[in-house]
Each structure stands twice: as C-alpha cells, then as structure tokens.
C-alpha atoms as a PDB file:
ATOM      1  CA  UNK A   1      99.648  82.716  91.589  1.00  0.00           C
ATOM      2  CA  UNK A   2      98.407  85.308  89.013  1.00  0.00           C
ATOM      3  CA  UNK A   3      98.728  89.137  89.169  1.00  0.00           C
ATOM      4  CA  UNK A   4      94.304  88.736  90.376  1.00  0.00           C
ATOM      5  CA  UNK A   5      95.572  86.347  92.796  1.00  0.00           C
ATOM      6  CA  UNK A   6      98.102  88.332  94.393  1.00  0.00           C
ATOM      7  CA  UNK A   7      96.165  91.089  94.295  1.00  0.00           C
ATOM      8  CA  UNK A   8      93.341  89.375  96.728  1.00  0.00           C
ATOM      9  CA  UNK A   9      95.845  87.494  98.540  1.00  0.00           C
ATOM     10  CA  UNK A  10      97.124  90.810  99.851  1.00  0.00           C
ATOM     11  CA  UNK A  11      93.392  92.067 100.369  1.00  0.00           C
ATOM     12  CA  UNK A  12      93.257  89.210 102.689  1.00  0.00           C
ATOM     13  CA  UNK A  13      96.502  89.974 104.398  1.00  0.00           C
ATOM     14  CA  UNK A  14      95.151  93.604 104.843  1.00  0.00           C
ATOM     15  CA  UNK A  15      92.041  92.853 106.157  1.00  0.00           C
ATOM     16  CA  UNK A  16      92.961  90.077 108.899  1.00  0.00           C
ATOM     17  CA  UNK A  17      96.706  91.937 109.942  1.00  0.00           C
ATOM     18  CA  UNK A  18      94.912  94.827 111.263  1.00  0.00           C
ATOM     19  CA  UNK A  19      92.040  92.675 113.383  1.00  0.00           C
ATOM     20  CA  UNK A  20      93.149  92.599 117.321  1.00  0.00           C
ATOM     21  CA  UNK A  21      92.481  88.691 116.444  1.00  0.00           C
ATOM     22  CA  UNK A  22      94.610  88.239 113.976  1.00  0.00           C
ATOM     23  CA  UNK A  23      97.152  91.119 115.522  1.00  0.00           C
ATOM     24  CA  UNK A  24      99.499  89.521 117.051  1.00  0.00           C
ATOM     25  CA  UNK A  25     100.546  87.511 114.020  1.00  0.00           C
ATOM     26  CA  UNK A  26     101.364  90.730 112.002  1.00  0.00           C
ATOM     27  CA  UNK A  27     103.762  93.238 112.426  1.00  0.00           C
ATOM     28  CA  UNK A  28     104.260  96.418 110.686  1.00  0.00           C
ATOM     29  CA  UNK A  29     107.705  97.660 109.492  1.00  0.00           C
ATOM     30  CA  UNK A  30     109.426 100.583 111.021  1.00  0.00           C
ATOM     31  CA  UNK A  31     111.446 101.266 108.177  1.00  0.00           C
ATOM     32  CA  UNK A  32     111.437 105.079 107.440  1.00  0.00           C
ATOM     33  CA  UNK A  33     113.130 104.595 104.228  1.00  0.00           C
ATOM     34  CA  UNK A  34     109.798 102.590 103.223  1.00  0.00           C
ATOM     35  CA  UNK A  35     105.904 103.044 103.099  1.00  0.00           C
ATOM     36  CA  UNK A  36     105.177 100.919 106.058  1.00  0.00           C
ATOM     37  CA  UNK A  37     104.090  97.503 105.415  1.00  0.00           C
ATOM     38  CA  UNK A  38     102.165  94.026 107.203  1.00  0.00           C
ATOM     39  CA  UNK A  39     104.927  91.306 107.887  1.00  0.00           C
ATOM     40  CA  UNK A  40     104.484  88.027 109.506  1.00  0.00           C
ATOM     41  CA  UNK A  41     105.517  87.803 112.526  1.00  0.00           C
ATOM     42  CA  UNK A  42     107.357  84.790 112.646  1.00  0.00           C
ATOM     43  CA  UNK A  43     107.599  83.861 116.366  1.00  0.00           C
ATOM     44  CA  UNK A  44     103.811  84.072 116.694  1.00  0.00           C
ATOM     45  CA  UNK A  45     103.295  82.612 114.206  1.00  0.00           C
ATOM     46  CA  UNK A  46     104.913  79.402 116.364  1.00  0.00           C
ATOM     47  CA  UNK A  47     101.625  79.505 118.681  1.00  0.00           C
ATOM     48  CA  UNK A  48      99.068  79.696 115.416  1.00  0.00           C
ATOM     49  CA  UNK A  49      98.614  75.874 115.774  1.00  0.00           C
ATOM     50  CA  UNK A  50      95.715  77.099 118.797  1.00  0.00           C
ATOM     51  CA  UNK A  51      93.427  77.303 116.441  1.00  0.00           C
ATOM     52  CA  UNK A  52      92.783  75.599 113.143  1.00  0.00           C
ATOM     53  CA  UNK A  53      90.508  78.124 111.753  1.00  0.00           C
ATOM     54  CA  UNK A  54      93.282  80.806 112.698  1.00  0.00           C
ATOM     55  CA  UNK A  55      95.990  79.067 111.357  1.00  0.00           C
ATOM     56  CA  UNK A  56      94.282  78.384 107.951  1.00  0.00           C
ATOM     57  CA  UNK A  57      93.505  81.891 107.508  1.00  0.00           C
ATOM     58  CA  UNK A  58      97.181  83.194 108.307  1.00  0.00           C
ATOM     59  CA  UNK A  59      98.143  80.208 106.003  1.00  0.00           C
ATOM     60  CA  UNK A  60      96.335  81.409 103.467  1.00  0.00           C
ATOM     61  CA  UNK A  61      97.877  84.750 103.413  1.00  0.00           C
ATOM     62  CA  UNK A  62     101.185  83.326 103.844  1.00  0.00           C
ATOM     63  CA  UNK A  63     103.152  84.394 100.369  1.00  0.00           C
ATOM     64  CA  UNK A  64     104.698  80.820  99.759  1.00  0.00           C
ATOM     65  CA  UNK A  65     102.553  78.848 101.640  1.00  0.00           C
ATOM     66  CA  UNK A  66     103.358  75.011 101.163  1.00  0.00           C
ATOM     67  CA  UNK A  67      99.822  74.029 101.226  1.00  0.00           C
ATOM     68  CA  UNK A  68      97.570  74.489  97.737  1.00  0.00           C
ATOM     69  CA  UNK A  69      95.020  77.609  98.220  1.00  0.00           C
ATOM     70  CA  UNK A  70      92.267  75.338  96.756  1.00  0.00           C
ATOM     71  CA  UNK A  71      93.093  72.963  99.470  1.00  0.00           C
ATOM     72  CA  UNK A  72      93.331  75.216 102.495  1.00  0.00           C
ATOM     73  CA  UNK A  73      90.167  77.133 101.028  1.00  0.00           C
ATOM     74  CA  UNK A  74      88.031  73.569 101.144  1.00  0.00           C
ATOM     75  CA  UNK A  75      89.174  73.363 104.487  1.00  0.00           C
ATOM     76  CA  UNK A  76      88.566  76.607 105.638  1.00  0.00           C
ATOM     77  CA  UNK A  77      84.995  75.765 104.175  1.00  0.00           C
ATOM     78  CA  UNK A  78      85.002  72.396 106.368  1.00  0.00           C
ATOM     79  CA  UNK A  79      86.237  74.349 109.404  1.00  0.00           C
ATOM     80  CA  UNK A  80      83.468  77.296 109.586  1.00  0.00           C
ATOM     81  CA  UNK A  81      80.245  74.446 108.459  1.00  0.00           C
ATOM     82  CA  UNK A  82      81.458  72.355 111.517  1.00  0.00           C
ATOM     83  CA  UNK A  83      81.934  75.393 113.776  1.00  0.00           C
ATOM     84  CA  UNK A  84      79.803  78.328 113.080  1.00  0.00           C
ATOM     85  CA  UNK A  85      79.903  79.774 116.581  1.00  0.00           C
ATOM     86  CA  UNK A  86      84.088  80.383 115.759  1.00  0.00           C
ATOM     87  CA  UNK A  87      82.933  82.275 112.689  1.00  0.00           C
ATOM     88  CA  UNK A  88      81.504  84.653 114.595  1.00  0.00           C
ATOM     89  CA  UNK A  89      84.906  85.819 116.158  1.00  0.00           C
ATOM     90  CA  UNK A  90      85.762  87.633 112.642  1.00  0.00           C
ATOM     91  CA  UNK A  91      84.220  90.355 111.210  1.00  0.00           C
ATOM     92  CA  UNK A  92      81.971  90.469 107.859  1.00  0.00           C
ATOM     93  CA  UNK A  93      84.860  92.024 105.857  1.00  0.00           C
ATOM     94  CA  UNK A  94      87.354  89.497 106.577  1.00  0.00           C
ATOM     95  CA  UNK A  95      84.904  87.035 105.034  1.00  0.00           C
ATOM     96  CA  UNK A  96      84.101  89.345 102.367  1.00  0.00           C
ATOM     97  CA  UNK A  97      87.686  89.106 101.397  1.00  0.00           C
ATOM     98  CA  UNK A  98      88.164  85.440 101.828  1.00  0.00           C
ATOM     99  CA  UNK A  99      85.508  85.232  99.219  1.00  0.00           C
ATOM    100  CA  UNK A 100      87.305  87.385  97.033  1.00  0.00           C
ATOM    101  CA  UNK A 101      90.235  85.351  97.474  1.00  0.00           C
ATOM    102  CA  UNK A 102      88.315  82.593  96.768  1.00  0.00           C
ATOM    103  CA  UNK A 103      86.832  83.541  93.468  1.00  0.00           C
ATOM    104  CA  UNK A 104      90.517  84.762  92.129  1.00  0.00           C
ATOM    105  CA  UNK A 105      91.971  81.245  92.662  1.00  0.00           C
ATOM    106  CA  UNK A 106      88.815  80.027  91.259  1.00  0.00           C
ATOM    107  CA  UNK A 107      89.225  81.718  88.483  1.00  0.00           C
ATOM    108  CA  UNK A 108      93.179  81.029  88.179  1.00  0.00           C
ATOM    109  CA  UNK A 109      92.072  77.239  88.415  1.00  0.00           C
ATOM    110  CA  UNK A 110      89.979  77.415  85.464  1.00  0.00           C
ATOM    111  CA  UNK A 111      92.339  78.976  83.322  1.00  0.00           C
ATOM    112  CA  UNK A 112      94.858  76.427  83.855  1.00  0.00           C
ATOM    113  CA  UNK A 113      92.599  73.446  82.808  1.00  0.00           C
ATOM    114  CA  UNK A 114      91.521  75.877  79.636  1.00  0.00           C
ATOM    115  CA  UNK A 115      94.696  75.988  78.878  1.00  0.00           C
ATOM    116  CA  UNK A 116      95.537  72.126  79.459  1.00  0.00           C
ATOM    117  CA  UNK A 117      92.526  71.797  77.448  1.00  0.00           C
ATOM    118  CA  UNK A 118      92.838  73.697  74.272  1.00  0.00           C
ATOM    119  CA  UNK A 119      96.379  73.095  72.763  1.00  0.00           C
ATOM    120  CA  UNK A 120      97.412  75.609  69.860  1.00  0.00           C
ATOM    121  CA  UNK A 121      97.997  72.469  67.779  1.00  0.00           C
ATOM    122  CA  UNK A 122      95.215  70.509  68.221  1.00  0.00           C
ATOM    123  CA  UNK A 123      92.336  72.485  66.155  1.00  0.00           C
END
C-alpha cells in the first residue's frame, strides 16, 4: 500500500480498536519504553469467523492481510446492502473511516493502471 493508504488503514484500526464491539480483538501494549499502541489480538482473533461483517472489517485493518483491500471492500459493500440492520451495530465514524479507507485504495488503484498505462517510452 501507499504512504495515503497506510495512513487510512491505521485511521481504520483506530477507530474500530477502541469500539467495545470491536474490543476484544485489540489490545493495547504495555510497553513503558513505548507510546502505547493497538495490536491484534491474535487469539480473538480465532473466534472473528462469528461474524462476516466483523471479520471483514478486522481483515481490513489487518497490516498484511492476504485478501486484496478492493476485494474485501466490495464485500464489505455486499455484506452491509444485504444486512442493514448489522450496520447499525457500528457507529457513524467507523463508517466514516471505512470510506476514507476506501477512497485511498481507490485512489492507489488508479495510479497503478496510470502508470500501466502511460509508459515513459511510448509518447
């Protein structure tokens, strides 16, 4: 991902680690040597598959997810048209930052096919 990217994938991760929901899936470090910091926490993440709407929005903030942002984003998309009433477990600025996600790896996309695109050599 780009430096944009990164930037609103950890906007996501700070938005949902906080949220009771989404709670038990974070930790924060203890480390006094460090500012504190949201980690995964990986046994919970075990019990994730609950949900499918939860787990694609942990999977999304995942750092090296093995599933394509675009992809999990179109199914996150699938997942809340099908069942609205879940939506309404989240609060508005954890969607607010999913569409800020959203936008970054939209714009990441179309950089990539600019780039595939236009070739230095062939002007």
């Amino acid at each position: 991902m780009g430096p944009s990217c990164d930037v609103t994938s950890d906007q996501l991760k700070l938005t949902a680690s906080p949220l009771e929901h989404f709670a038990h899936y974070f930790k924060l470090t203890e480390d006094e040597a460090e500012d504190p910091e949201w980690l995964f926490d990986w046994v919970s993440l075990k019990v994730m598959h609950k949900s499918f709407l939860d787990s694609i929005v942990v999977e999304l903030c995942l750092p090296n997810s093995q599933y394509s942002k675009q992809i999990l984003l179109q199914l996150l998309e699938e997942a809340t048209t099908e069942s609205r009433k879940e939506t309404k477990r989240f609060p508005q600025a954890l969607w607010d930052a999913v569409g800020d996600f959203s936008v970054g790896i939209s714009l990441q996309c179309s950089s990539r096919v600019d780039l595939t695109v236009v070739r230095p050599g062939d002007r």
